[in-house]
N, C-alpha and C. Protein backbone atom coordinates (compact mmCIF):
# COMPACT_ATOMS: atom_id res chain seq x y z
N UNK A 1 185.16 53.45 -13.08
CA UNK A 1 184.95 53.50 -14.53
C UNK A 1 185.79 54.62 -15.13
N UNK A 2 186.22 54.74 -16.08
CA UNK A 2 187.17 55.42 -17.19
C UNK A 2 186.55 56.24 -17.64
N UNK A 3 187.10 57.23 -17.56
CA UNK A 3 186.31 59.23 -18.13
C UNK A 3 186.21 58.45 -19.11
N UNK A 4 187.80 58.12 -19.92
CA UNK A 4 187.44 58.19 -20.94
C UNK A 4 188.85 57.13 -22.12
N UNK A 5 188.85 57.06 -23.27
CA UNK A 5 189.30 55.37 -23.81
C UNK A 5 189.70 55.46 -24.84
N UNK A 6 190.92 55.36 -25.02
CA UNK A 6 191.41 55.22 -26.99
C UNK A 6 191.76 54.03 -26.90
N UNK A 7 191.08 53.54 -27.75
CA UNK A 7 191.63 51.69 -28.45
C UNK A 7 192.08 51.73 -30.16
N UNK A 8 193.18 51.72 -29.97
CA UNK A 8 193.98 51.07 -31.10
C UNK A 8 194.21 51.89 -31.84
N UNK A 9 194.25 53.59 -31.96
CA UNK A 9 194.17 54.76 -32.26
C UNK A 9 195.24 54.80 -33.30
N UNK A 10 194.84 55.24 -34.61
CA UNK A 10 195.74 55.75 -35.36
C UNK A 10 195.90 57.29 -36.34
N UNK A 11 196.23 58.36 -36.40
CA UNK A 11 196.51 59.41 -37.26
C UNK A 11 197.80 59.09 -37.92
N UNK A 12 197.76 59.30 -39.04
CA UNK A 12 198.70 59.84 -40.42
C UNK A 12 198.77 60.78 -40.76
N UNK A 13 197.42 61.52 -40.99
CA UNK A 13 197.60 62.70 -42.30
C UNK A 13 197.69 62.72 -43.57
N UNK A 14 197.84 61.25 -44.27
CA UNK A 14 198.73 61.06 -45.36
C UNK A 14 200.31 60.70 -45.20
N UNK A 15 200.80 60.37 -44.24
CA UNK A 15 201.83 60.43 -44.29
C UNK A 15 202.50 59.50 -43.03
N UNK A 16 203.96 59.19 -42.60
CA UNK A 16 204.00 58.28 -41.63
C UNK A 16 203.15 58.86 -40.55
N UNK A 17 202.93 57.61 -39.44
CA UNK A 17 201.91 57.72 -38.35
C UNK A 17 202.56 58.64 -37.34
N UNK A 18 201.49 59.43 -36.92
CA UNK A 18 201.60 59.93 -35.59
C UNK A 18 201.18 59.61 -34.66
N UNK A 19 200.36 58.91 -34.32
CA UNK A 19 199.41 57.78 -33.38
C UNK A 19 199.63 56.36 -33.91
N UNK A 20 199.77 55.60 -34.00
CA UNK A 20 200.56 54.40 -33.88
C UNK A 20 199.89 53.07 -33.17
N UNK A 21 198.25 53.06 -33.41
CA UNK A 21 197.73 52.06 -32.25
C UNK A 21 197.85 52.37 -30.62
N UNK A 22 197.33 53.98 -30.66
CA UNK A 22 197.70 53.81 -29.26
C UNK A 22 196.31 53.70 -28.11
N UNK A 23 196.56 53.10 -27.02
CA UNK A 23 195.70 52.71 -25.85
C UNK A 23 195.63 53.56 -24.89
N UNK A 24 194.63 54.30 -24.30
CA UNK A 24 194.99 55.28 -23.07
C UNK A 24 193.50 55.06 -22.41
N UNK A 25 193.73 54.76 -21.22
CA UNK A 25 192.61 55.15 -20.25
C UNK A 25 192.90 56.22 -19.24
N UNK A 26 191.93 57.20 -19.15
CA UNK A 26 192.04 58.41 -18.42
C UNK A 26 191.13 57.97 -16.75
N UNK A 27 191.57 58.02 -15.92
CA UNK A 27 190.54 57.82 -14.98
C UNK A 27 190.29 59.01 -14.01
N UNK A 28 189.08 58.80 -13.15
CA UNK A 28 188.80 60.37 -12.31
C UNK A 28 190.15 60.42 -11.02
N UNK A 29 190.27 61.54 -11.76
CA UNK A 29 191.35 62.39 -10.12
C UNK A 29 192.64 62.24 -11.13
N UNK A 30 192.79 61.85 -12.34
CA UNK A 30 194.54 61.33 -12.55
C UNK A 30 195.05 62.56 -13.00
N UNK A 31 196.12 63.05 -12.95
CA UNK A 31 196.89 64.08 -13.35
C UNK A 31 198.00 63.65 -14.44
N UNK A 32 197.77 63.42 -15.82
CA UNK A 32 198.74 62.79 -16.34
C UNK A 32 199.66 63.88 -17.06
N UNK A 33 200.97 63.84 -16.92
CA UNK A 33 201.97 64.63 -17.88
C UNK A 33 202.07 63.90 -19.25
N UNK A 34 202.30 64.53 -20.27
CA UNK A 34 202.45 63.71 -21.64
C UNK A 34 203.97 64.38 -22.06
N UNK A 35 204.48 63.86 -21.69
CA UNK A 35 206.41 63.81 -22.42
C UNK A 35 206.33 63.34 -23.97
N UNK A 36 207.22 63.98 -24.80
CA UNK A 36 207.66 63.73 -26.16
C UNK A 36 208.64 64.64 -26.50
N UNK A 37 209.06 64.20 -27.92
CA UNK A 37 210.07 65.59 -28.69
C UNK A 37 208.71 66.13 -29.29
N UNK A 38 209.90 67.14 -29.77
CA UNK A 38 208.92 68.25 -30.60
C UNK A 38 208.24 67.44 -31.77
N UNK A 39 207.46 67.98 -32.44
CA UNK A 39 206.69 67.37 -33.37
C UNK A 39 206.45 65.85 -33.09
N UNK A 40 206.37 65.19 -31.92
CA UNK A 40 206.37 63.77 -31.72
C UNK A 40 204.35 63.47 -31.58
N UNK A 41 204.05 63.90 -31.46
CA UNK A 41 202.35 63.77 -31.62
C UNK A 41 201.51 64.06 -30.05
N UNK A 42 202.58 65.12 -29.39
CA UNK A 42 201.55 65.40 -28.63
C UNK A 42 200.27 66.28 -28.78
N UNK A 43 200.67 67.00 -29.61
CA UNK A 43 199.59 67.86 -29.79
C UNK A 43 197.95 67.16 -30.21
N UNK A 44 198.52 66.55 -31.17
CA UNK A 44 197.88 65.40 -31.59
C UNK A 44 196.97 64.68 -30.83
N UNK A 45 197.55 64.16 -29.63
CA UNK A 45 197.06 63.08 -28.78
C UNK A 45 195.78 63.87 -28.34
N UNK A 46 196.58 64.92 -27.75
CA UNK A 46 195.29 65.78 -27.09
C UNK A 46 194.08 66.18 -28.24
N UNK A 47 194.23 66.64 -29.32
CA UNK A 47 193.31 66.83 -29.82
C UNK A 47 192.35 65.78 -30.45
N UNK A 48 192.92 64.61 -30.36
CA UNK A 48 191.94 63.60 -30.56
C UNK A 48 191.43 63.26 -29.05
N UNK A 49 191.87 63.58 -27.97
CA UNK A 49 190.93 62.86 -27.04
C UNK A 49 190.10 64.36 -26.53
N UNK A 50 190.11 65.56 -27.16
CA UNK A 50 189.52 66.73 -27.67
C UNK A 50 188.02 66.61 -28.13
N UNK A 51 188.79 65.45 -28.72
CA UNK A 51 187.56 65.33 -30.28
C UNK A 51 187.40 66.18 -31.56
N UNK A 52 188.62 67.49 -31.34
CA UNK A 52 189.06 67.75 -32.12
C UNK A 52 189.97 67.29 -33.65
N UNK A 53 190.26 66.32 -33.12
CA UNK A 53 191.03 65.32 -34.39
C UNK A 53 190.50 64.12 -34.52
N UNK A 54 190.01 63.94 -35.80
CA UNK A 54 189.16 62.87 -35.85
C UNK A 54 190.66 61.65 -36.70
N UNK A 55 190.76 60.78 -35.54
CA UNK A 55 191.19 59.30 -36.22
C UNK A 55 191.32 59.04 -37.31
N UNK A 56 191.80 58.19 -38.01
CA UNK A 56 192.05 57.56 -39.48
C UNK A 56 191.51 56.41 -38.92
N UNK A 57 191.79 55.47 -37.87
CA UNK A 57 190.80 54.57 -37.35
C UNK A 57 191.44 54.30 -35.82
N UNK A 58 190.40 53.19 -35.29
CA UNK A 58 190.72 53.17 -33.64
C UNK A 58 189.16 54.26 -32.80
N UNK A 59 189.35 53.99 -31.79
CA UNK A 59 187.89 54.34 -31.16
C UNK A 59 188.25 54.84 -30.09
N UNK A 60 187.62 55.99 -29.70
CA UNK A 60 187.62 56.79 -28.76
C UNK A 60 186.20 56.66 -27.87
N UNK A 61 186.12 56.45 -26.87
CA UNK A 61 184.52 56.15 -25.67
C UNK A 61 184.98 57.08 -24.67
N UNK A 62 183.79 57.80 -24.35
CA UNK A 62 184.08 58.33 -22.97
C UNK A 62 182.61 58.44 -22.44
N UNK A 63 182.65 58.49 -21.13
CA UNK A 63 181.52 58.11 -20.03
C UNK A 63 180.23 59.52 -20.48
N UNK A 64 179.25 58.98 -20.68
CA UNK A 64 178.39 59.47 -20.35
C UNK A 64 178.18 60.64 -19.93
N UNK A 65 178.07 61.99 -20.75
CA UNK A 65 177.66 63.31 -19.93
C UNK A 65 179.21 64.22 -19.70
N UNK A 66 180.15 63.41 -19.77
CA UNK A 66 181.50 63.63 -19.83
C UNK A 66 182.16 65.05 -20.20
N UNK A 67 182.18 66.20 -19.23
CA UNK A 67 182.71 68.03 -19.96
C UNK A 67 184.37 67.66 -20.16
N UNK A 68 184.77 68.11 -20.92
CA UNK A 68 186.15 68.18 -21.68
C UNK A 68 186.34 69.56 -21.88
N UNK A 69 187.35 69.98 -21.53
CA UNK A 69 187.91 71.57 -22.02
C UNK A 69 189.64 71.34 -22.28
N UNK A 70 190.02 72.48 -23.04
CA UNK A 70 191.14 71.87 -24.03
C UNK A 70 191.36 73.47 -23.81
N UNK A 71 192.93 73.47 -23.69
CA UNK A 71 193.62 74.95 -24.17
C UNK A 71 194.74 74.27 -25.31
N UNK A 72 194.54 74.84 -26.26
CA UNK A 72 196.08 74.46 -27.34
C UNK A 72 196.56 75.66 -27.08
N UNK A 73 197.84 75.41 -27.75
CA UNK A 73 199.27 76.16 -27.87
C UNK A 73 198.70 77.60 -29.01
N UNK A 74 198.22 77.25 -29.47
CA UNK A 74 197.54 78.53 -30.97
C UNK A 74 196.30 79.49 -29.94
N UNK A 75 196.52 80.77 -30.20
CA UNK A 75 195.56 81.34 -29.55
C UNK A 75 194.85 81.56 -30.97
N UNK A 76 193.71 81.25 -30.47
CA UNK A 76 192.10 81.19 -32.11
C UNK A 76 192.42 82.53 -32.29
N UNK A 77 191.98 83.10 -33.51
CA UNK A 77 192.08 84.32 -34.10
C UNK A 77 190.98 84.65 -33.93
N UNK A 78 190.10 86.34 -34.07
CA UNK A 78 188.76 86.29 -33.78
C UNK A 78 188.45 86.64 -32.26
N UNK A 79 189.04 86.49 -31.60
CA UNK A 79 188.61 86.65 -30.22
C UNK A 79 188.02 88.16 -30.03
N UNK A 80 187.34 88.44 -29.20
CA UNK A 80 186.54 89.60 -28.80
C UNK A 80 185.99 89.78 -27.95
N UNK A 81 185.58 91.30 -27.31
CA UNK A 81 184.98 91.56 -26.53
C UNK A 81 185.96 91.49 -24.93
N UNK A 82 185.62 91.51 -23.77
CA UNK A 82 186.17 91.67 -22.61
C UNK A 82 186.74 90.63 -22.12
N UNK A 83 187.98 90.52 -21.12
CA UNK A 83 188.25 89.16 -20.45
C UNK A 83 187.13 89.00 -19.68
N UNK A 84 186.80 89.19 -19.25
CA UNK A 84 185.80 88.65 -18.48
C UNK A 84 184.38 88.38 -19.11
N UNK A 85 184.09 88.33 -19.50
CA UNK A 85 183.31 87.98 -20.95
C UNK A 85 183.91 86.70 -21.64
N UNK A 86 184.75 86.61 -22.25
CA UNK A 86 185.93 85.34 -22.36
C UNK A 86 185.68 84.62 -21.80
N UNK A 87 185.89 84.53 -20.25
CA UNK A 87 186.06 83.73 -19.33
C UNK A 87 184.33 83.48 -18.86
N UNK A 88 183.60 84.07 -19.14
CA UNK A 88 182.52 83.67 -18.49
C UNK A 88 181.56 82.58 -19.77
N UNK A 89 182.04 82.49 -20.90
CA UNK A 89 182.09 81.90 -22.05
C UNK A 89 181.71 80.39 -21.53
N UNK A 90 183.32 80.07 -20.35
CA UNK A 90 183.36 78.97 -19.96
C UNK A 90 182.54 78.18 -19.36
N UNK A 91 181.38 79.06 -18.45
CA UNK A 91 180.90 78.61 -17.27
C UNK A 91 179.78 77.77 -17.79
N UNK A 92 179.35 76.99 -16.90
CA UNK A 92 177.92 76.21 -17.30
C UNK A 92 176.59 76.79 -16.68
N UNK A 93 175.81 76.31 -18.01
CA UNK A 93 174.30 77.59 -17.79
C UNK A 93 173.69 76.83 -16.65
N UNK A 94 174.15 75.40 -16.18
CA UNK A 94 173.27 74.90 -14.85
C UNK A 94 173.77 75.46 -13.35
N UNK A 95 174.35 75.61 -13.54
CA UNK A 95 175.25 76.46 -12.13
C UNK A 95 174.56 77.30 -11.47
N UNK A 96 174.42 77.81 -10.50
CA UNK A 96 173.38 78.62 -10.02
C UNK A 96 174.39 80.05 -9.90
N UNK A 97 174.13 81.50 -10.21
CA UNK A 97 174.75 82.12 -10.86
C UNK A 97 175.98 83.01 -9.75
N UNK A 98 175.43 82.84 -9.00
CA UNK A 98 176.79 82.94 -7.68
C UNK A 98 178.22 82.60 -7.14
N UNK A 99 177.84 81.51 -8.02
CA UNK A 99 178.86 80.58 -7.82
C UNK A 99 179.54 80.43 -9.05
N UNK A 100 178.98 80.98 -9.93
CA UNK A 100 179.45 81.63 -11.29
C UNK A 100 180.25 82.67 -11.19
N UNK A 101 179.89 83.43 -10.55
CA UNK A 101 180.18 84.92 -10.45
C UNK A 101 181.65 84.60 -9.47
N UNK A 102 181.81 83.64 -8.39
CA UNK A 102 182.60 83.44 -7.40
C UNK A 102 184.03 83.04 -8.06
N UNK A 103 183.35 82.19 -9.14
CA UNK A 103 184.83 80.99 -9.76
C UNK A 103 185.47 82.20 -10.61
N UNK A 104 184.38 83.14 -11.35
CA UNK A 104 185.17 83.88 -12.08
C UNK A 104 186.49 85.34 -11.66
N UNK A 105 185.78 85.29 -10.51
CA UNK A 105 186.50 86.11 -10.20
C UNK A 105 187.96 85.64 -9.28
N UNK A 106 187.95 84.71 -8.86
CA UNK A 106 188.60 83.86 -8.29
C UNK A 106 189.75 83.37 -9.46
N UNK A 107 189.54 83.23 -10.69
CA UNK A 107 190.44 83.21 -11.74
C UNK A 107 191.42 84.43 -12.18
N UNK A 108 190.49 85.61 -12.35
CA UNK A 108 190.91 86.63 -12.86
C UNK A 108 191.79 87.04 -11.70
N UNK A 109 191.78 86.82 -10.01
CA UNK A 109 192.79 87.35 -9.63
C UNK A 109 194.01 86.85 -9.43
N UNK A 110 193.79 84.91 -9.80
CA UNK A 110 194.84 84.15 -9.93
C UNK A 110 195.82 83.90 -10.77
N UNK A 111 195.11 84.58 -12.11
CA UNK A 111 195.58 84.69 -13.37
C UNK A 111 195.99 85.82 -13.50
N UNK A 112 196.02 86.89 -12.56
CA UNK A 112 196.33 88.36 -12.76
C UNK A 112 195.98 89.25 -14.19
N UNK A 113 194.56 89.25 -14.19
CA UNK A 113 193.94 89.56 -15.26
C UNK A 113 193.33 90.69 -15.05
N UNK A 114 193.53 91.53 -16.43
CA UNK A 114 192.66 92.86 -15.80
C UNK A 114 191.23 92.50 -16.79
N UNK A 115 189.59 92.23 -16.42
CA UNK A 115 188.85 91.79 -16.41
C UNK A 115 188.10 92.86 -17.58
N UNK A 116 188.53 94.04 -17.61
CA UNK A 116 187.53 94.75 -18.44
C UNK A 116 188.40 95.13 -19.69
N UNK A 117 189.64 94.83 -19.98
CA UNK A 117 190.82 95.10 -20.97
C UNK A 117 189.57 94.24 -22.38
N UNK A 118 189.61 94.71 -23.45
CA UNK A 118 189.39 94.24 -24.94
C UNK A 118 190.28 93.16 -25.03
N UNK A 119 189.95 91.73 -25.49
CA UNK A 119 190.99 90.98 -25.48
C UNK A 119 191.60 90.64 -27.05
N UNK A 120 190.80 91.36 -27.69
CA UNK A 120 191.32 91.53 -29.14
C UNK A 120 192.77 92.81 -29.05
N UNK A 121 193.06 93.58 -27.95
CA UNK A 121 194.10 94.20 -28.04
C UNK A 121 195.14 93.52 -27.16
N UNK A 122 195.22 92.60 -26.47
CA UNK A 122 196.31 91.36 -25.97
C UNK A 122 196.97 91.31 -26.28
N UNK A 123 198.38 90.90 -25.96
CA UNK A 123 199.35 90.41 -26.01
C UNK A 123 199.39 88.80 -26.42
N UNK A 124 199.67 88.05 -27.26
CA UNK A 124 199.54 86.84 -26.94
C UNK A 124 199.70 85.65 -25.56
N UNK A 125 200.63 86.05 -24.98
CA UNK A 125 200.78 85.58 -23.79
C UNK A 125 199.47 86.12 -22.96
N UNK A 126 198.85 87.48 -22.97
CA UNK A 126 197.85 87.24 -21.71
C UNK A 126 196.69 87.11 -22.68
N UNK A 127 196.62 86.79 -23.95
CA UNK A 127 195.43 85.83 -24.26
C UNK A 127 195.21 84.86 -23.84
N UNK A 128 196.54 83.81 -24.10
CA UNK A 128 196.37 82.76 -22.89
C UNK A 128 196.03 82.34 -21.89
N UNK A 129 196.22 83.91 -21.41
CA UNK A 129 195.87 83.64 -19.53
C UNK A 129 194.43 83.66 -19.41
N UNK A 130 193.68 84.44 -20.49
CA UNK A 130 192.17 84.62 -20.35
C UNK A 130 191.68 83.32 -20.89
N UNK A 131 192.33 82.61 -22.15
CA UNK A 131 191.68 81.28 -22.64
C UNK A 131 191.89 80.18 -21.63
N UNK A 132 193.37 80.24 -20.80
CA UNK A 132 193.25 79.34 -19.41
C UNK A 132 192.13 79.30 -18.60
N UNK A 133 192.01 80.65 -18.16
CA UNK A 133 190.58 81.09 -16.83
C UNK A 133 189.60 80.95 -17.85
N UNK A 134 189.48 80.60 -19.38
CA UNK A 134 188.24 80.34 -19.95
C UNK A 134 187.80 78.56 -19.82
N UNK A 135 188.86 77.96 -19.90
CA UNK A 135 188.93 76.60 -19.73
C UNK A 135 188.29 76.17 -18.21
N UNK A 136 189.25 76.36 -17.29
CA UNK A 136 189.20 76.15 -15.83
C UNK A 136 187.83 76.86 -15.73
N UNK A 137 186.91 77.72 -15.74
CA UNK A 137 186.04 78.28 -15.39
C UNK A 137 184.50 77.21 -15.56
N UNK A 138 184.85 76.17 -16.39
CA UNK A 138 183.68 75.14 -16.89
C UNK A 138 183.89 74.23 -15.66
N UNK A 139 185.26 73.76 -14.82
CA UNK A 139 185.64 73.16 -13.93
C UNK A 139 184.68 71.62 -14.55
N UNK A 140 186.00 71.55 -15.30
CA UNK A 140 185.23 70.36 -16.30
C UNK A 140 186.25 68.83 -15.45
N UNK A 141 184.90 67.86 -16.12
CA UNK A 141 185.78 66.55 -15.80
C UNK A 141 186.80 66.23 -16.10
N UNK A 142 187.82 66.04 -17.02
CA UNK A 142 188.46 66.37 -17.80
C UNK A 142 189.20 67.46 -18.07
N UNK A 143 190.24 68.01 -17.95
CA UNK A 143 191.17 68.72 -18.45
C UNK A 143 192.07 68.64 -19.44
N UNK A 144 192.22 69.32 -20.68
CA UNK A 144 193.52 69.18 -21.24
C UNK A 144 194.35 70.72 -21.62
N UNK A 145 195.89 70.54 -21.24
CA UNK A 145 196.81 71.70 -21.34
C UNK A 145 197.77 71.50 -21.92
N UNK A 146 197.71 72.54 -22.85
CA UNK A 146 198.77 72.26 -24.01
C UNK A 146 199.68 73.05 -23.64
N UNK A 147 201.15 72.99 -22.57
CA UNK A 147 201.83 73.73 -22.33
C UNK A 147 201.42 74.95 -21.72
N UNK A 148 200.63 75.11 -20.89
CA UNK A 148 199.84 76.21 -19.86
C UNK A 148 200.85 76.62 -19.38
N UNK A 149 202.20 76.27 -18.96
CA UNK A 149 202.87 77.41 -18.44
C UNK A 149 203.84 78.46 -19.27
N UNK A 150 203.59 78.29 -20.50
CA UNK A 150 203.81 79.29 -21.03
C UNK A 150 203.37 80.78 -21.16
N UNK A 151 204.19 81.57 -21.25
CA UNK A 151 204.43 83.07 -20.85
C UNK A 151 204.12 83.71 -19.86
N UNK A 152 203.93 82.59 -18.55
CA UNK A 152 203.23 82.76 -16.90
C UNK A 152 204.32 82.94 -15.92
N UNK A 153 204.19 83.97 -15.49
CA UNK A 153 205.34 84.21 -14.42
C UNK A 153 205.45 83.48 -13.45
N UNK A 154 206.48 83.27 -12.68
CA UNK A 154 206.61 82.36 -11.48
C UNK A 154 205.37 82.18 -10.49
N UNK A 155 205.21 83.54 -10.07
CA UNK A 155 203.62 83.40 -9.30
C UNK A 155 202.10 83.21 -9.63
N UNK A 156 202.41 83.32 -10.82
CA UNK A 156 200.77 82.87 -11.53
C UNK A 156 201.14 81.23 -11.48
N UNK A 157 202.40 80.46 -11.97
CA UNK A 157 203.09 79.22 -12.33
C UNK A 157 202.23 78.64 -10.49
N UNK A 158 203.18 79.00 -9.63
CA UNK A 158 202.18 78.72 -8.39
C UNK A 158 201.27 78.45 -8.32
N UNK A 159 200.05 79.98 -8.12
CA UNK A 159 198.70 79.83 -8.36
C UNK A 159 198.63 78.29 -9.34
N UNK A 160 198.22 78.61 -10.19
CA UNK A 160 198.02 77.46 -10.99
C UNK A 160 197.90 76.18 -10.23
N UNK A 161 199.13 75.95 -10.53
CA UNK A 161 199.67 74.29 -9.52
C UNK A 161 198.74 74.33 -8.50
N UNK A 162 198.92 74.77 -7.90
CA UNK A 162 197.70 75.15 -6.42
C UNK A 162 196.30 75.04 -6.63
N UNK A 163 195.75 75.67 -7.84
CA UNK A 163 194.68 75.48 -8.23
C UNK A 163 194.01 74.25 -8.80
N UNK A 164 195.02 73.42 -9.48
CA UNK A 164 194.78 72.25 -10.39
C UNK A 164 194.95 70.84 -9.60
N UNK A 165 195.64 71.27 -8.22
CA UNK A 165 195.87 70.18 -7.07
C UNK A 165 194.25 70.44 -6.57
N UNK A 166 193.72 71.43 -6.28
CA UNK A 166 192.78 71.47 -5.32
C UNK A 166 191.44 71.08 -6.45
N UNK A 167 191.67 71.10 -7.42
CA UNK A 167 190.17 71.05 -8.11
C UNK A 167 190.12 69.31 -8.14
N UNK A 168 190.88 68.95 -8.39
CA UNK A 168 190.73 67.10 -8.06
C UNK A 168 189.96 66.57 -9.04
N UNK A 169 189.76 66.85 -10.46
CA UNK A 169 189.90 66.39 -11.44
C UNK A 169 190.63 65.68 -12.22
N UNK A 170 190.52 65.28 -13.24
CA UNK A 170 191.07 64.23 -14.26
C UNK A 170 191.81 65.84 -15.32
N UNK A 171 193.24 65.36 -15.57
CA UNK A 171 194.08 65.74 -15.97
C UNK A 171 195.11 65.97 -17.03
N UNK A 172 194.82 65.71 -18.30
CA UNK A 172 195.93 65.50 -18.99
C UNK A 172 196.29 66.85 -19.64
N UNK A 173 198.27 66.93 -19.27
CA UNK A 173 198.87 68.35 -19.36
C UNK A 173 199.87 67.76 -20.45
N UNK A 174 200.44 68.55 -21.56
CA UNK A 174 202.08 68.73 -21.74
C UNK A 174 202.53 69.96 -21.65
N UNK A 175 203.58 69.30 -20.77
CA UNK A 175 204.62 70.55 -20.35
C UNK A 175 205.86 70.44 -20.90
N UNK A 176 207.12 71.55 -21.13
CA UNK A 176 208.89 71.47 -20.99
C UNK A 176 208.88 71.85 -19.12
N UNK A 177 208.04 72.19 -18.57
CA UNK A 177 208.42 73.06 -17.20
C UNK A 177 208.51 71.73 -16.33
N UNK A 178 209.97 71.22 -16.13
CA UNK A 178 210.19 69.87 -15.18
C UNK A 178 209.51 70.20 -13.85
N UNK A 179 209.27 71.60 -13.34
CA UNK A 179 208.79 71.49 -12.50
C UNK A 179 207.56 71.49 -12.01
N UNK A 180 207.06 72.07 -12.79
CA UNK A 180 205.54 71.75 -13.41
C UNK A 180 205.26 70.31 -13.14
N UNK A 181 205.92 69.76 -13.81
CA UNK A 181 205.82 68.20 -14.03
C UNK A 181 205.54 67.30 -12.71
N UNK A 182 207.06 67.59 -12.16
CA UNK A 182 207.19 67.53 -10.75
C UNK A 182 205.94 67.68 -9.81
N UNK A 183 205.74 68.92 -9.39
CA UNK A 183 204.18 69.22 -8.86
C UNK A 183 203.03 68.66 -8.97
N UNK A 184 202.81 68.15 -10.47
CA UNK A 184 201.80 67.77 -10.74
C UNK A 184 201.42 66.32 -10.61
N UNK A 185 202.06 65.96 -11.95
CA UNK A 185 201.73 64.83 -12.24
C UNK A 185 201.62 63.52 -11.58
N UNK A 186 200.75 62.32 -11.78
CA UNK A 186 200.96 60.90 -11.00
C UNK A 186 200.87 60.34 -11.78
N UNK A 187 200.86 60.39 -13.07
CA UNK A 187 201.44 59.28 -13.98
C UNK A 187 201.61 60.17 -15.09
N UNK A 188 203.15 59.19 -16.10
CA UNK A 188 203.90 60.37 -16.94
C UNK A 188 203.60 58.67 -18.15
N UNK A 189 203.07 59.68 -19.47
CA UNK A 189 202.80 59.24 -20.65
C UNK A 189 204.21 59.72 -21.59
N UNK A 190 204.71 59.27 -22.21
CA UNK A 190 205.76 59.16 -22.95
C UNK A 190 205.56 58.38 -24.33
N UNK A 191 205.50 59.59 -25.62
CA UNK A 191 204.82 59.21 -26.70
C UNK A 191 206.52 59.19 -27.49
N UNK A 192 206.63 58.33 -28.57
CA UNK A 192 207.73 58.45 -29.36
C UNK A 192 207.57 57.45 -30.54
N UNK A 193 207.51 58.07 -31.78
CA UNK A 193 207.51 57.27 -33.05
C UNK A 193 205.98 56.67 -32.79
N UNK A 194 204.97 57.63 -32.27
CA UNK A 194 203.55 57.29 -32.56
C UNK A 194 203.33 56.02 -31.55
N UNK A 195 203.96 55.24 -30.85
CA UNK A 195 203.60 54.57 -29.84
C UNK A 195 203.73 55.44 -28.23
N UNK A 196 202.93 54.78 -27.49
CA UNK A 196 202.48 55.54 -26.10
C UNK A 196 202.81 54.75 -24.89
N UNK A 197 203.74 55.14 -24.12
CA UNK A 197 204.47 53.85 -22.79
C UNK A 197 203.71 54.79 -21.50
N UNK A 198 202.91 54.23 -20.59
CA UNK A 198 202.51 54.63 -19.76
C UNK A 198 203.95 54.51 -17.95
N UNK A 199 203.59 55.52 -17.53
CA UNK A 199 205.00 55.49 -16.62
C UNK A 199 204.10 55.43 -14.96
N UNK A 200 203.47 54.51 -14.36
CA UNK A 200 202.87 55.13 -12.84
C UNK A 200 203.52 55.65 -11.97
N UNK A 201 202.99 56.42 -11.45
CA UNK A 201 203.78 57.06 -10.36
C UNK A 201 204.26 58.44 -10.83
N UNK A 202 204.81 59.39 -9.96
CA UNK A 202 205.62 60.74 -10.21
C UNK A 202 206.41 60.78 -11.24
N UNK A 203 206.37 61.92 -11.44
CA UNK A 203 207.86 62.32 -12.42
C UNK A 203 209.37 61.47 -11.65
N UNK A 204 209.47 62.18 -10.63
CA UNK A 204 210.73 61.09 -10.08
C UNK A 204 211.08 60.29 -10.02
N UNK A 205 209.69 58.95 -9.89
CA UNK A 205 209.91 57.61 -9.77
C UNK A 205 209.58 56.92 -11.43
């Protein structure tokens, strides 16, 4: 069964379409890359299957009980208090608290985070890194990454990949990092002029 389902999906804004009738089924374990130009509606895509962007029309379903976590490209304004605090934001109150305590710290050293820093005095780039380990820390069904490898050094870029192979979740990323891409992905979505061509298989093939 399908995390989750856009049928016939359309956004405008007022203006030509950015979603275009589009169809997507997400299923468990898939790692999908989303390719486009700039301003081509990826951002978009993700935030409607977010639930952040509500449709002009077309229907969005997803399974039952279904966790979704979302990093966009904009770090929220407002943020406060400690990374690690941040990141523990993420976790779920059913978890038994050990294993809470395990994932979080397990982030902060993958993410190379210093855990007690104010994250209202950040850099934008390692806000990111704390709203990443805030995402991943829910170890949700569902993933979405809006360009996560941005301002991440080669060895956090690793970590990562490493991390997002082993959690074996459902996936949807956009990246520019081909190699990113490479690593990841098993099926590549390719959005252009608001229609959506599904690609199976690797980046390569």
């Amino acid at each position: 069964m399908a995390l989750l389902a856009l049928t016939d999906v359309y956004v405008a804004h007022g203006g030509p379409p950015i979603l275009n009738g589009v169809a997507l089924q997400v299923e468990p374990g898939e790692r999908i890359g989303l390719l486009g130009r700039n301003a081509s509606g990826k951002s978009t895509l993700l935030g409607v299957v977010a639930g952040q962007v509500t449709p002009d029309r077309g229907e969005v379903s997803q399974r039952h009980g279904l966790v979704v976590t979302y990093l966009p490209q904009e770090v929220p304004r407002g943020l406060h208090g400690t990374v690690r605090a941040l990141i523990e934001q993420g976790l779920r109150s059913s978890e038994e608290p050990w294993r809470s305590r395990e994932r979080v710290e397990r982030l902060i050293k993958g993410l190379r985070l210093n855990p007690d820093a104010e994250v209202g005095t950040l850099s934008a780039g390692l806000s990111r890194r704390a709203l990443l380990a805030r995402v991943l820390a829910a170890e949700p069904d569902l993933l979405l990454l809006d360009e996560p490898t941005n301002h991440l050094d080669l060895p956090t870029i690793d970590w990562l990949e490493q991390h997002l192979v082993e959690r074996k979740s459902a996936l949807l990323f956009v990246t520019h990092d081909r190699a990113f891409l490479k690593h990841l992905a098993t099926r590549i979505l390719e959005i252009d002029r608001g229609r959506l061509t599904s690609w199976p298989g690797d980046y390569a093939n």
